[in-house]
Protein backbone atom coordinates (compact mmCIF):
# COMPACT_ATOMS: atom_id res chain seq x y z
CA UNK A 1 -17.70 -22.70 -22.19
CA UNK A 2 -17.89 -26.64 -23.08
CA UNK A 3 -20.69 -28.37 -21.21
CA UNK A 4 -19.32 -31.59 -18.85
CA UNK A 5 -20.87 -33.71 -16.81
CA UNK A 6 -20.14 -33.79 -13.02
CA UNK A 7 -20.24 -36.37 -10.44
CA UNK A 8 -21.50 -36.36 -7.00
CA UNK A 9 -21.10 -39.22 -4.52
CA UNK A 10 -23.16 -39.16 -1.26
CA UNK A 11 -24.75 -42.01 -0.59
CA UNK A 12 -24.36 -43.02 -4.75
CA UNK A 13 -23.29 -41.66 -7.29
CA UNK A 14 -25.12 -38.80 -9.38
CA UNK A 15 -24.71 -37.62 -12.93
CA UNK A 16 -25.35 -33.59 -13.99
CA UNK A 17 -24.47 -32.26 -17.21
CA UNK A 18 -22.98 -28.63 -16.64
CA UNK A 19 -21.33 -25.74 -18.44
CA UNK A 20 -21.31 -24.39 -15.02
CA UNK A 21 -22.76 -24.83 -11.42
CA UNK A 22 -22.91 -23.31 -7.97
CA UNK A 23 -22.73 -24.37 -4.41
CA UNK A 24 -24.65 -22.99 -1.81
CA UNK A 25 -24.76 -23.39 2.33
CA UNK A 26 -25.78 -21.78 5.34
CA UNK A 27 -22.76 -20.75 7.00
CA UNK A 28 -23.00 -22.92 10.87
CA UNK A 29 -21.32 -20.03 12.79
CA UNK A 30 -22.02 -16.44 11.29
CA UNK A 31 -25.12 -17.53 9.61
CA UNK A 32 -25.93 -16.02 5.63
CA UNK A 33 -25.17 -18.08 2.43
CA UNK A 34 -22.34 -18.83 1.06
CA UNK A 35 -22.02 -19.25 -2.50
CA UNK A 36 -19.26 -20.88 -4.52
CA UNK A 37 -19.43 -20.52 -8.05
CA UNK A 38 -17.78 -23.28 -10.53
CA UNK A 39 -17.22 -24.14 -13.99
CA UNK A 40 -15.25 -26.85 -16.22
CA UNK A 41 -11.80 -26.88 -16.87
CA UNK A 42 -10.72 -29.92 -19.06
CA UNK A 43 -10.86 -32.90 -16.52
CA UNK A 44 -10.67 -30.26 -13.18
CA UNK A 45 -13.37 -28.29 -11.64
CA UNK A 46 -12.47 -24.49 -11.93
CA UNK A 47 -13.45 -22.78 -8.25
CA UNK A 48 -14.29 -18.94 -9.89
CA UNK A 49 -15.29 -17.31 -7.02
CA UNK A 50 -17.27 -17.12 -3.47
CA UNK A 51 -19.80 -15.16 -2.73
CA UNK A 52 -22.04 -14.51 0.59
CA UNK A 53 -24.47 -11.76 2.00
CA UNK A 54 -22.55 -12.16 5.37
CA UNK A 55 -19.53 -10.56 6.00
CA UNK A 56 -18.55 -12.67 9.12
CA UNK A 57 -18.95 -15.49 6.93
CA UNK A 58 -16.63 -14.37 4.16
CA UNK A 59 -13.92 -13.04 6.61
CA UNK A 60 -14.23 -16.72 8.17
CA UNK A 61 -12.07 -17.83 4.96
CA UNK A 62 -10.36 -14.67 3.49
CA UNK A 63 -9.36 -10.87 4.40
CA UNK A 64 -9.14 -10.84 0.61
CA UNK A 65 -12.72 -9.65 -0.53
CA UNK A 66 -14.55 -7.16 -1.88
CA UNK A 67 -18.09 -5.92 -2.40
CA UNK A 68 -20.57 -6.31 -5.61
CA UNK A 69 -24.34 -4.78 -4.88
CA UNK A 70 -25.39 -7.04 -1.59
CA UNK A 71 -23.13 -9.31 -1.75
CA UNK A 72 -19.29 -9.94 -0.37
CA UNK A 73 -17.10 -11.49 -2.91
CA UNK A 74 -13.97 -12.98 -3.47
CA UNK A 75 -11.83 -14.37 -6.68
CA UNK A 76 -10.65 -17.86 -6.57
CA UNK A 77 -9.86 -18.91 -9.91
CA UNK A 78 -7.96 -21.86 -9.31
CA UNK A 79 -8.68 -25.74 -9.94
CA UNK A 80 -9.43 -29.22 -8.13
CA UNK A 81 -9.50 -32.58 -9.34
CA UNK A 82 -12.50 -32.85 -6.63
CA UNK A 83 -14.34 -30.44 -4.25
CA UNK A 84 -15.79 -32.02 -0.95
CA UNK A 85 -18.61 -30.97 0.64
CA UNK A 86 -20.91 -31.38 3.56
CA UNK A 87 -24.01 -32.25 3.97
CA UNK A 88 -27.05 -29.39 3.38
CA UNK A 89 -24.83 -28.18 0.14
CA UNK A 90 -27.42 -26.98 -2.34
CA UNK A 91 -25.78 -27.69 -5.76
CA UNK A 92 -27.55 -26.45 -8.70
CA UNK A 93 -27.06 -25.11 -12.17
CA UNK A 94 -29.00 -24.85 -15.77
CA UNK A 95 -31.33 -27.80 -15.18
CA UNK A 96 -30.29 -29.66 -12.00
CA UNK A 97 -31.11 -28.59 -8.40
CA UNK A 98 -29.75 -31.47 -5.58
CA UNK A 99 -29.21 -30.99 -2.03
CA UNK A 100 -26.18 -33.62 -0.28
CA UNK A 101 -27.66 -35.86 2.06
CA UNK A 102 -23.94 -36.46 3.59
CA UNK A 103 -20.47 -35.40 3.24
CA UNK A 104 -19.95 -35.34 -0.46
CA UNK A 105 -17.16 -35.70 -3.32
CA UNK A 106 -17.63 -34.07 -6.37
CA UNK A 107 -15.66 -34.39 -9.45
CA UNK A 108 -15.85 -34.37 -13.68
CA UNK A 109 -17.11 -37.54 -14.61
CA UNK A 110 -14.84 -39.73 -16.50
């Protein structure tokens, strides 16, 4: 897996070099994280899967999911030119750990 660098514009712009990363929140109506986990894909961010400890939470976006140890899971496997999140998003991988102060784009820097 080739190692990019990402983007992420809140307030300003932020720089992360990645091979991959996840995305975490606390899900505002059934509660438990949610966990999206991403990688590169040329100049696209590749959405793998999602992942949460609360079922309620994953059936909130998918009948489509299954069950690995603790955790609810689903496969996404497809890509996005940019992922938005809110604010609260823990984003983190090998040697970066942020937290979005507002809603937030994220994209492969260029």
């Amino acid at each position: 897996m080739s190692e990019r660098k990402i983007c992420l514009y809140d307030s300003s712009i932020h720089k992360f070099s990645y091979s991959s990363f996840r995305m975490e929140f606390e899900h505002s109506m059934y509660g438990g994280k949610v966990i999206i986990v991403c990688e590169p894909d040329g100049e696209k961010i590749r959405v793998i899967e999602m992942l949460s400890e609360s079922e309620a939470a994953m059936s909130y976006y998918t009948d489509d999911y299954g069950r690995s140890g603790e955790l609810f899971t689903h496969k996404i496997n497809q890509s996005f030119e940019e992922l938005r999140v809110n604010d609260g998003w823990r984003i983190f991988g090998s040697g970066f750990n942020y937290t979005t102060k507002s809603n937030s784009v994220i994209f492969v820097c260029r």
